[in-house]
C-alpha atoms as a PDB file:
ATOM      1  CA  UNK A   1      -3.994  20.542 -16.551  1.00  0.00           C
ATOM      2  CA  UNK A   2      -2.169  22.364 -13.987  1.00  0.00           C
ATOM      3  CA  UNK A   3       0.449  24.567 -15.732  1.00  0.00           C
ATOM      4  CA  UNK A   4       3.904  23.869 -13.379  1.00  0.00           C
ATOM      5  CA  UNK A   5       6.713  26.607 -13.536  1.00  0.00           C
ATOM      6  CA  UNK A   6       9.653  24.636 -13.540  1.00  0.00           C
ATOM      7  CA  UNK A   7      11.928  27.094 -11.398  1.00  0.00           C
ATOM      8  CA  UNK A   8       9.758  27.045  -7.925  1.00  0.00           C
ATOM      9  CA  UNK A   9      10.992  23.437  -7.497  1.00  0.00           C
ATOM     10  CA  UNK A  10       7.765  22.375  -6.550  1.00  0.00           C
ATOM     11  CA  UNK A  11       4.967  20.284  -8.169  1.00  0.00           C
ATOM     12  CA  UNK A  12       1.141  20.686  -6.924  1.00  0.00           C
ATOM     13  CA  UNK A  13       0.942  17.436  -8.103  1.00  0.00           C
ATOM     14  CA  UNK A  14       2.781  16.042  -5.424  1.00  0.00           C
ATOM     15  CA  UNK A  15       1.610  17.934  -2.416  1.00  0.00           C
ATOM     16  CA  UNK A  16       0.105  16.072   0.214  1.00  0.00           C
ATOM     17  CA  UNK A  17      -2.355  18.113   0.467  1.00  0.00           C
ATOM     18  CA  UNK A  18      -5.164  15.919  -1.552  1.00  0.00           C
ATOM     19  CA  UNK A  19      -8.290  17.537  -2.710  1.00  0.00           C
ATOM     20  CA  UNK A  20     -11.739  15.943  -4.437  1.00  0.00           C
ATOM     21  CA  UNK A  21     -10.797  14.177  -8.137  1.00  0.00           C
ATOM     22  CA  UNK A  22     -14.394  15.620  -8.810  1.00  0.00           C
ATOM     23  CA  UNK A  23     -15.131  19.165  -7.193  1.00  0.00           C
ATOM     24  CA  UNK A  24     -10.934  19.869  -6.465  1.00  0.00           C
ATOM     25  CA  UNK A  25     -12.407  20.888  -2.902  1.00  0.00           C
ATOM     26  CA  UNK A  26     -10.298  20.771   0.449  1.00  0.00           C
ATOM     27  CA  UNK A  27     -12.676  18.918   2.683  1.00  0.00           C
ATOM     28  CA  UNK A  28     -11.244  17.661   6.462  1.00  0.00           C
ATOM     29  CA  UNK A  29     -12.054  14.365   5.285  1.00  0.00           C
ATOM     30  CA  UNK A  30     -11.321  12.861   1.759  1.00  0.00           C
ATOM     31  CA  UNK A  31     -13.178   9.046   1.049  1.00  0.00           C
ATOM     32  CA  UNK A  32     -10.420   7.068  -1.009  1.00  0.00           C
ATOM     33  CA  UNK A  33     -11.544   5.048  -4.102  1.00  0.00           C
ATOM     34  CA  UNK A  34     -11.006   1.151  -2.865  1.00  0.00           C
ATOM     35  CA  UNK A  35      -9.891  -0.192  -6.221  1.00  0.00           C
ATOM     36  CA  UNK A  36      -6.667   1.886  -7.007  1.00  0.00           C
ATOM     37  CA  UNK A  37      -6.775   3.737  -3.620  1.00  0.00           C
ATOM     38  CA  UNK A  38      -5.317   7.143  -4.937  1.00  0.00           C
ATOM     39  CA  UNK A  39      -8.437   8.900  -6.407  1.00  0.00           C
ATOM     40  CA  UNK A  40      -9.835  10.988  -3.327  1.00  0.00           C
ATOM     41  CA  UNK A  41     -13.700  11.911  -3.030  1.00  0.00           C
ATOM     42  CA  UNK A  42     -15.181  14.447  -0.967  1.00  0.00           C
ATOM     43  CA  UNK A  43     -18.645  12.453  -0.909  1.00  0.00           C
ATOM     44  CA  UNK A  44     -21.013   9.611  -3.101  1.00  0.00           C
ATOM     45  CA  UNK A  45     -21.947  12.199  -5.492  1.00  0.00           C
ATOM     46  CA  UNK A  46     -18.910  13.514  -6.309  1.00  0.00           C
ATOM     47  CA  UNK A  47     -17.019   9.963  -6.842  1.00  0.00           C
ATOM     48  CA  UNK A  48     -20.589   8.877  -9.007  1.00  0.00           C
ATOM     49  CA  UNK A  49     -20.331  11.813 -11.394  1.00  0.00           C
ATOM     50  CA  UNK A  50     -16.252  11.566 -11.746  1.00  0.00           C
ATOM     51  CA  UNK A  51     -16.779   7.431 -12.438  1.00  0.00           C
ATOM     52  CA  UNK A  52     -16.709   7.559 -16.274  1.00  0.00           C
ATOM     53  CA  UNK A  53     -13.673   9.352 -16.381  1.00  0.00           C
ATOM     54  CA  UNK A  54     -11.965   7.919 -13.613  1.00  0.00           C
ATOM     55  CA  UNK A  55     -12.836   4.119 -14.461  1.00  0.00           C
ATOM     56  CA  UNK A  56     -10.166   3.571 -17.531  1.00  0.00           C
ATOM     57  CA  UNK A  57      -7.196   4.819 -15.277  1.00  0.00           C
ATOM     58  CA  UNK A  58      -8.354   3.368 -11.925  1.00  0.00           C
ATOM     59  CA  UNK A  59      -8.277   0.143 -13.884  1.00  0.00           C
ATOM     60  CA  UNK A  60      -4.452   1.143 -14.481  1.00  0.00           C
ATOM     61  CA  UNK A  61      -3.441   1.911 -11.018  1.00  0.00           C
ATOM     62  CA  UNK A  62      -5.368  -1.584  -9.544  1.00  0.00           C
ATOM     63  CA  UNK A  63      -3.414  -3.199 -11.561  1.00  0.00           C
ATOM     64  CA  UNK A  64       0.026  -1.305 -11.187  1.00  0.00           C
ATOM     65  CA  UNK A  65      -0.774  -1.654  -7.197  1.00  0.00           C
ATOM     66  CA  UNK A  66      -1.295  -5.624  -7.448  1.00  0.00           C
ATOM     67  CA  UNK A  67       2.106  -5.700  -9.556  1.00  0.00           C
ATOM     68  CA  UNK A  68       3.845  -3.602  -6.697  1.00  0.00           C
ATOM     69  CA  UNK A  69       2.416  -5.995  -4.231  1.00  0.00           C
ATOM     70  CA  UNK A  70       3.940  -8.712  -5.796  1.00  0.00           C
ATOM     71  CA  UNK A  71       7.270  -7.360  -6.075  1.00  0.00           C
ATOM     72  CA  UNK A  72       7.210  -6.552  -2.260  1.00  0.00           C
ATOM     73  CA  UNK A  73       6.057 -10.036  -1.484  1.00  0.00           C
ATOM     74  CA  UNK A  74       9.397 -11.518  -3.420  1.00  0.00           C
ATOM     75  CA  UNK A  75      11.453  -8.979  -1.883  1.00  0.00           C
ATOM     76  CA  UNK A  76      10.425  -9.890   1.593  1.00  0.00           C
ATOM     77  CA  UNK A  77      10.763 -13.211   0.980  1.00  0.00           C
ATOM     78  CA  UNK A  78      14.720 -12.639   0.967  1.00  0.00           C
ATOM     79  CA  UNK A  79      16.511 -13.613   4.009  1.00  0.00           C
ATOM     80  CA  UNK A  80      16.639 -10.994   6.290  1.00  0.00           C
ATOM     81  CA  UNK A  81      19.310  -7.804   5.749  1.00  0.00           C
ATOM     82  CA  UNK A  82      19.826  -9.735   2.087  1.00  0.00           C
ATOM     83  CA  UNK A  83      20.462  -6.241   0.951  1.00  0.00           C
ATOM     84  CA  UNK A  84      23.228  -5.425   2.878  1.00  0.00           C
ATOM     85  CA  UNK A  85      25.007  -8.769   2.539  1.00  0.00           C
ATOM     86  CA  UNK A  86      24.847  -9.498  -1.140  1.00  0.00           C
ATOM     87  CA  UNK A  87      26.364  -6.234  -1.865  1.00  0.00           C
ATOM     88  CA  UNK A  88      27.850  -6.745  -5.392  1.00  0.00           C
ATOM     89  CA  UNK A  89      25.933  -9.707  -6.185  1.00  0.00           C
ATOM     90  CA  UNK A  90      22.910  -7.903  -8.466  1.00  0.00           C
ATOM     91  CA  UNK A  91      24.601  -8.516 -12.058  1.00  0.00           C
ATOM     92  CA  UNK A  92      23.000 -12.375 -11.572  1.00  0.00           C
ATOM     93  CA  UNK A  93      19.342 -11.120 -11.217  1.00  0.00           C
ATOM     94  CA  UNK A  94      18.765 -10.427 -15.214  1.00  0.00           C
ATOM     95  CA  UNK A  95      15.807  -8.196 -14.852  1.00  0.00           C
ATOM     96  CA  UNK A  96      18.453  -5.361 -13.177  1.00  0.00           C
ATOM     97  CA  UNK A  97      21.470  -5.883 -15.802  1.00  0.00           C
ATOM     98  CA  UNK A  98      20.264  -2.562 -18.301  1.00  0.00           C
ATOM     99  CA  UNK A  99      20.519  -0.443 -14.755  1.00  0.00           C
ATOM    100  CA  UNK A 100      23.507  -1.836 -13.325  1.00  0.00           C
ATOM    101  CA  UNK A 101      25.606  -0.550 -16.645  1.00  0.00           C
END
């Protein structure tokens, strides 16, 4: 694990500047695994010998990415600018009641 000093206000974790899941390289060009799409591979070998460790979490992250999908989907649904003209109205959608408190 990367060891994160709390006081620099930045996490390495979040940089945009990927590297290989496998080797942690910088190549120019970074293959992206097509299941969860966030694990980045520098090449075939490096994505085959990083498989058994990345397969129970990629798993995860397909899944999380199909739920987020799905939420989009309803939310685009809405009539257009729904957001800014049922201002006030969220304490009738249950699922947001614990947040709007």
């Amino acid at each position: 694990p990367i060891e994160i000093d709390p006081y620099k206000g930045v996490d390495p974790n979040l940089s945009d500047d990927w590297k290989c899941f496998c080797c942690w390289e910088r190549p120019e060009k970074l293959s992206t695994c097509s299941l969860c799409c966030i694990a980045r591979y520098c090449n075939r070998a490096c994505q085959k010998s990083a498989y058994k460790e990345h397969k129970a979490e990629c798993k995860e992250y397909s899944d999380l990415f199909v739920t987020l999908q799905r939420e989009e989907e309803k939310l685009r649904s809405l009539p257009a600018r729904y957001f800014d003209t049922a201002e006030g109205h969220f304490w009738g959608i249950l699922d947001t009641r614990d947040y709007m408190r």
